[in-house]
N, C-alpha and C. Protein backbone atom coordinates (compact mmCIF):
# COMPACT_ATOMS: atom_id res chain seq x y z
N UNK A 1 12.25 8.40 -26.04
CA UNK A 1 11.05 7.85 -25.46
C UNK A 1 10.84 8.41 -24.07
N UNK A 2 9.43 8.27 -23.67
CA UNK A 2 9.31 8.72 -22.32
C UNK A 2 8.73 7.72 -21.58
N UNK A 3 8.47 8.18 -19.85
CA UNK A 3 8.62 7.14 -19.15
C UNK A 3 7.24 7.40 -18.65
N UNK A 4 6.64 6.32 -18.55
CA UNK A 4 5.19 6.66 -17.87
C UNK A 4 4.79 5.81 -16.99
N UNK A 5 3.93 6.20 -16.25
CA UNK A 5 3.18 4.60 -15.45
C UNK A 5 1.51 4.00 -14.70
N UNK A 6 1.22 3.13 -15.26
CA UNK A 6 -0.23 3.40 -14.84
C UNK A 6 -0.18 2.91 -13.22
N UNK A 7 -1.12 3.34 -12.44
CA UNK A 7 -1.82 2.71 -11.52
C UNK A 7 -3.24 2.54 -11.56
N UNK A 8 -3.25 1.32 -10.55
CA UNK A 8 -4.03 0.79 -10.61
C UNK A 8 -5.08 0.67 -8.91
N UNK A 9 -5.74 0.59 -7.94
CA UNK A 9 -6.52 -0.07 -7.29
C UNK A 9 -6.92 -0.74 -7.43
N UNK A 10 -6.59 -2.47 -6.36
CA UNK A 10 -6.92 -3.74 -6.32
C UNK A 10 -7.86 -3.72 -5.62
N UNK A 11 -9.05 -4.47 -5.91
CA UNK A 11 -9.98 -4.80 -4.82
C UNK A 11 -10.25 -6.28 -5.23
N UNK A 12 -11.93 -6.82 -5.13
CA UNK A 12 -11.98 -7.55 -4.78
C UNK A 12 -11.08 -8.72 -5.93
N UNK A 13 -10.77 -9.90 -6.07
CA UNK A 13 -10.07 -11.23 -7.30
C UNK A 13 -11.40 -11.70 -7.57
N UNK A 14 -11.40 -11.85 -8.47
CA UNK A 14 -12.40 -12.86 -9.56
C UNK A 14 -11.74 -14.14 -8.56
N UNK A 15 -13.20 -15.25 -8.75
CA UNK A 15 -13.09 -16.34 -8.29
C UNK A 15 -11.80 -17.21 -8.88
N UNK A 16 -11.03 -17.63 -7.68
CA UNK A 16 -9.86 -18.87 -8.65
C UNK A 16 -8.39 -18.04 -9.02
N UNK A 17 -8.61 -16.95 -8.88
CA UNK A 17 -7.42 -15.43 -9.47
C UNK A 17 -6.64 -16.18 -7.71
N UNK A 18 -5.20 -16.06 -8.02
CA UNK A 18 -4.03 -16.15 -6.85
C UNK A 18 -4.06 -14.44 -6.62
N UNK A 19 -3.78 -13.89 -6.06
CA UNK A 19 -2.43 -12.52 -5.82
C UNK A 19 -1.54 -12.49 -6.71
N UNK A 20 -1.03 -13.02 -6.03
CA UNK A 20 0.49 -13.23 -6.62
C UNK A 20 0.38 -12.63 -8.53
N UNK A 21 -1.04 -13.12 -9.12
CA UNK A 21 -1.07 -13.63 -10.58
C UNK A 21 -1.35 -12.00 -11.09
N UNK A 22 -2.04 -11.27 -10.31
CA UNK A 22 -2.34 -10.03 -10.75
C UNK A 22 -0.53 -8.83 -11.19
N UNK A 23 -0.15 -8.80 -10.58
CA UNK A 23 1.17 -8.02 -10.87
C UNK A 23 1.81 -8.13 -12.17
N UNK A 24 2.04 -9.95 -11.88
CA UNK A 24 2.87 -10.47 -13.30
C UNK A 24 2.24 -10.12 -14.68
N UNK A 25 0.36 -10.13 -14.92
CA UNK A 25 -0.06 -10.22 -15.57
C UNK A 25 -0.53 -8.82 -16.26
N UNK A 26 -0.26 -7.79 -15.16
CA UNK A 26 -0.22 -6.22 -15.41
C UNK A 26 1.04 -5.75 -16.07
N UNK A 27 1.92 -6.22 -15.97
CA UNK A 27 3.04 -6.36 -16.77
C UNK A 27 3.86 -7.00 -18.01
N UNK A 28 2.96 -7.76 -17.88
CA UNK A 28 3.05 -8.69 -19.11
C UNK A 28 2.11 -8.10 -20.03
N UNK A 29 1.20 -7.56 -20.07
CA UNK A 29 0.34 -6.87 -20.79
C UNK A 29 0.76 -5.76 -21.45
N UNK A 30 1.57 -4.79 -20.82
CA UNK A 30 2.85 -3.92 -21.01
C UNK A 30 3.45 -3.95 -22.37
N UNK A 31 4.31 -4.97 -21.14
CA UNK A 31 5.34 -5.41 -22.36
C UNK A 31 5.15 -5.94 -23.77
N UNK A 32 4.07 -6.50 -23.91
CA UNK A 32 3.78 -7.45 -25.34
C UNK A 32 3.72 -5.80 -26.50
N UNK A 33 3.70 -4.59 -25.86
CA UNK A 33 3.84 -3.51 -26.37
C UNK A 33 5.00 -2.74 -26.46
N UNK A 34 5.38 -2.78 -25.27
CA UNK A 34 6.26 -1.43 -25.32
C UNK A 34 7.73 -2.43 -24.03
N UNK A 35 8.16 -1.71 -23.58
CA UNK A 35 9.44 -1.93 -22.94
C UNK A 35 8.85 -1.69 -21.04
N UNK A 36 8.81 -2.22 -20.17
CA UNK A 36 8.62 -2.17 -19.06
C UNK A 36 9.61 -1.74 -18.56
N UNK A 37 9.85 -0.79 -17.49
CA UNK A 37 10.97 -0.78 -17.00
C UNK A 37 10.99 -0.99 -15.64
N UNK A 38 9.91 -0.77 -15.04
CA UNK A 38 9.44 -1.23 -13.69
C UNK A 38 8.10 -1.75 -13.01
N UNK A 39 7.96 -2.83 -12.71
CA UNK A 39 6.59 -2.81 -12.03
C UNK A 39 6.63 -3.39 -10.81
N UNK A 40 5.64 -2.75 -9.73
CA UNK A 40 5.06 -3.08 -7.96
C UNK A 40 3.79 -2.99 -7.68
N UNK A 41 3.90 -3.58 -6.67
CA UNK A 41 2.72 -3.40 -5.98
C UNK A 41 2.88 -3.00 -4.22
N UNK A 42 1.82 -2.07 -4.15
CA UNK A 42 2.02 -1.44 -2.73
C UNK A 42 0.55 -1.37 -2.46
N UNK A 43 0.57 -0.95 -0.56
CA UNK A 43 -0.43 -1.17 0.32
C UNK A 43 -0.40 0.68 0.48
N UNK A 44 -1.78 1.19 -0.41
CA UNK A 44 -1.82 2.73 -0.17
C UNK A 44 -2.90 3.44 0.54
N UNK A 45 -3.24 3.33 1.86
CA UNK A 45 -4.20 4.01 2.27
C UNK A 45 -4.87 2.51 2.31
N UNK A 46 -4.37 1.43 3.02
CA UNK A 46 -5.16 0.23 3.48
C UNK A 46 -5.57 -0.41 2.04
N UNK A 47 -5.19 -0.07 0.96
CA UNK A 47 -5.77 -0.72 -0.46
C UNK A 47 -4.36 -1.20 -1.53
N UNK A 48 -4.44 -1.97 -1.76
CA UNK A 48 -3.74 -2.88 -2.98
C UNK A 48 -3.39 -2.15 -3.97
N UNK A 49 -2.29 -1.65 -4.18
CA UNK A 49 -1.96 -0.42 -6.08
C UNK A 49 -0.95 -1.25 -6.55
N UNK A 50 -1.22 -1.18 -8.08
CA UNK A 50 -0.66 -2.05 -8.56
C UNK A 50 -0.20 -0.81 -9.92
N UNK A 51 1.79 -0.70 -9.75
CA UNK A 51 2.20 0.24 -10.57
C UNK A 51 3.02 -0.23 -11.73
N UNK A 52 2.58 0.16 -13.08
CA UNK A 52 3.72 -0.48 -13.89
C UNK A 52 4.28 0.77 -14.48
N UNK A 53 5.38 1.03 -14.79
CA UNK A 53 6.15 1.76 -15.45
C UNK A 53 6.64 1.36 -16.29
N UNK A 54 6.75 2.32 -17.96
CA UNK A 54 7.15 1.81 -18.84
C UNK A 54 7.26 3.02 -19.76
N UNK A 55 7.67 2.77 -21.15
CA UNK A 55 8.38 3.84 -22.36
C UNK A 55 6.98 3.82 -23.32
N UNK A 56 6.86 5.31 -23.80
CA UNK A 56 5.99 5.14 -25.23
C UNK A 56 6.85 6.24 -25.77
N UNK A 57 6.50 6.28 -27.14
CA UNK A 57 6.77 7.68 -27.92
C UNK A 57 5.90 8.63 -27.75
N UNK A 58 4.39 8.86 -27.58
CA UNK A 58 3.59 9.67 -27.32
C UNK A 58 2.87 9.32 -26.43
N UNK A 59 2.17 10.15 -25.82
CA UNK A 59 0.60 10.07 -25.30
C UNK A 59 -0.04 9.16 -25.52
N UNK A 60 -0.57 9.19 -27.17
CA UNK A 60 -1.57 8.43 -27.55
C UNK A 60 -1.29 7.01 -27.20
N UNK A 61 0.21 6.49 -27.35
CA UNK A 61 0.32 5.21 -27.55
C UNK A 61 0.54 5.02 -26.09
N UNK A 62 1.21 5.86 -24.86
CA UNK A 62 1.03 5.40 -23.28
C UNK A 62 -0.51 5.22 -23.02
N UNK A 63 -1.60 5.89 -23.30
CA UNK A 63 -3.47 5.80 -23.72
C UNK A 63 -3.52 4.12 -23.91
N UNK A 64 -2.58 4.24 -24.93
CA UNK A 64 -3.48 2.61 -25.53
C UNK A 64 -2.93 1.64 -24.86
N UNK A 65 -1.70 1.43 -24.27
CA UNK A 65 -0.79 0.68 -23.06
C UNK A 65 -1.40 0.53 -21.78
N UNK A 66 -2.06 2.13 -21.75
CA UNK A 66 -2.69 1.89 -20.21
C UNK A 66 -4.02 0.98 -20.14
N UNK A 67 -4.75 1.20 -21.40
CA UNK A 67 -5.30 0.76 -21.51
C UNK A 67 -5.89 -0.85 -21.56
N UNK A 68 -4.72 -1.09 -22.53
CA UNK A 68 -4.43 -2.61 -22.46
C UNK A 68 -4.16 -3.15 -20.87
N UNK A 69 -3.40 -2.55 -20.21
CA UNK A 69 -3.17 -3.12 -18.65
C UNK A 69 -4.21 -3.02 -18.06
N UNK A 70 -4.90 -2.04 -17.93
CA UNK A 70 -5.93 -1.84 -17.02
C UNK A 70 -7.17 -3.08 -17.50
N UNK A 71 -7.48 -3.38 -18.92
CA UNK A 71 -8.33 -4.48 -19.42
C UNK A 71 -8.03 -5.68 -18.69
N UNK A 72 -6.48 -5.97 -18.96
CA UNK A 72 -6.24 -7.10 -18.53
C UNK A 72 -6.47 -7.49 -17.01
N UNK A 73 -6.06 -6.78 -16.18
CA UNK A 73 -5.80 -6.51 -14.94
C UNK A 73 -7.92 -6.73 -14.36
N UNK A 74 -8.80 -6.11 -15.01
CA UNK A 74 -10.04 -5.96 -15.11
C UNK A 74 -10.10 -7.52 -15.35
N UNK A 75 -10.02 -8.57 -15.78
CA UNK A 75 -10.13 -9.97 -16.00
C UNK A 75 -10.03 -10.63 -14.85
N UNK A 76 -9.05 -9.70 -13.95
CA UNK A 76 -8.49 -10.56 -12.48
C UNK A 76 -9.19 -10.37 -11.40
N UNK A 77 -9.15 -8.87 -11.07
CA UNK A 77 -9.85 -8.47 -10.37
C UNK A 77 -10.49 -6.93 -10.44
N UNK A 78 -11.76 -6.83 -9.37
CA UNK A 78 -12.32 -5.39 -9.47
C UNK A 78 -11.34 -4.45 -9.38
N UNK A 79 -11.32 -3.18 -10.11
CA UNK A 79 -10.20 -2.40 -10.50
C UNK A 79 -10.67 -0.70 -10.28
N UNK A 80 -10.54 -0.03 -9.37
CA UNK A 80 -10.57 1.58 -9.20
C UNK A 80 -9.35 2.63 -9.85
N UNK A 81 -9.63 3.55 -9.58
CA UNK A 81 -8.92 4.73 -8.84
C UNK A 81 -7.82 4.54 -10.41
N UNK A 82 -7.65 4.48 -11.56
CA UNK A 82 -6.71 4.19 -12.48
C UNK A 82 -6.23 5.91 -12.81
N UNK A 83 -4.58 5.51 -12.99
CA UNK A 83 -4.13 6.72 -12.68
C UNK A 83 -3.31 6.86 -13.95
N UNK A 84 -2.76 7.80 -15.25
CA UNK A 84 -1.55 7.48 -16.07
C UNK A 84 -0.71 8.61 -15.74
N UNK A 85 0.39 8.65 -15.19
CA UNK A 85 1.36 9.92 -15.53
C UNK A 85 2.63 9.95 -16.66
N UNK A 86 2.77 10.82 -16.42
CA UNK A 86 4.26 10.84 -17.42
C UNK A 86 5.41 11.64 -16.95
N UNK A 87 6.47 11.06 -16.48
CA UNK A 87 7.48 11.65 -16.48
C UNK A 87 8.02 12.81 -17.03
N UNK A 88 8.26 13.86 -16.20
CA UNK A 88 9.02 14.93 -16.87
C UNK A 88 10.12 15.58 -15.72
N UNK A 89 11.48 15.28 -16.00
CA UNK A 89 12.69 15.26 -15.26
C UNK A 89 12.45 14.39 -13.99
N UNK A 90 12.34 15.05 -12.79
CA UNK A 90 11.98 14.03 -11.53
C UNK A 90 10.86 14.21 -11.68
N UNK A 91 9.99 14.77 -11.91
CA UNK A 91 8.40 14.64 -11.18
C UNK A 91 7.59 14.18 -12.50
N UNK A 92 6.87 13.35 -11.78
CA UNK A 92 5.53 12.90 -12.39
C UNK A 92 4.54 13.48 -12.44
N UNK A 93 3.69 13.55 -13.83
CA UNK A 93 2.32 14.28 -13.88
C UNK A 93 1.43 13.78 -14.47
N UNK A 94 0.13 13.79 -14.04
CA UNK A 94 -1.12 12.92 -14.20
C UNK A 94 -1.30 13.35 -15.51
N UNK A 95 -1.69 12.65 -16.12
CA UNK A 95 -2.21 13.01 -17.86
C UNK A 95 -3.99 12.60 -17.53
N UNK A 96 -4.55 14.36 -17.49
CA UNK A 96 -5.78 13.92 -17.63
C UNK A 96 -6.81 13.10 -18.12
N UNK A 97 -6.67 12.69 -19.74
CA UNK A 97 -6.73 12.68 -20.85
C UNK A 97 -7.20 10.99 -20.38
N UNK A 98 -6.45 10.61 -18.85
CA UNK A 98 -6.81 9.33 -19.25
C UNK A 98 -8.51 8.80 -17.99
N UNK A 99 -8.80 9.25 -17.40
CA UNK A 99 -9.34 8.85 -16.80
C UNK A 99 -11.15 9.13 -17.55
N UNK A 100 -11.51 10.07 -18.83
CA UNK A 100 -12.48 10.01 -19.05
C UNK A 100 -12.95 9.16 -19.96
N UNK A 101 -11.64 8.49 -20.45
CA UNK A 101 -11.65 7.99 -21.80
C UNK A 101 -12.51 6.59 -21.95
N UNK A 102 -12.51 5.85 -20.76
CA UNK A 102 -13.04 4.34 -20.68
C UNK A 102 -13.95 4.22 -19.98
């Protein structure tokens, strides 16, 4: 399996949404799929990113993972800048494939 991870840009919360609730729930979305192996959140350039890392067997199915997170995550709050890479040895690389798709 390989290791991939979406990001995300936080902006504004849907009315009644905590903080706190967005992370857990980007990850939990994940997992009900595939295996998480890491998720954060960081302050990048004055803005909110919200990163989950996790395993697929292909492309297609990290596509449909990212996907699922990014929906969910879209419920909480306004959502930019969505990023998928994939691991290959140390470095990470953007998988085009995902940003025209939605």
């Amino acid at each position: 399996m390989s290791s991939y991870r979406i990001s995300l840009t936080i902006g504004l919360l849907r009315p009644g949404v905590e903080p706190a609730a967005v992370l857990p729930a980007a990850a939990a979305a994940a997992r009900e799929r595939t295996i998480v192996e890491a998720y954060d959140v960081a302050v990048v350039r004055g803005e909110a990113r919200v990163t989950v890392r996790f395993t697929a067997d292909h492309n297609d199915d990290a596509l449909d993972i990212a996907r699922r997170v990014r929906a969910t995550v879209t419920t909480l709050a306004d959502v930019s800048a969505p990023s998928l890479s994939r691991r290959y040895g140390a470095r990470w690389h953007r998988l085009v494939a995902f940003a025209p798709s939605y």
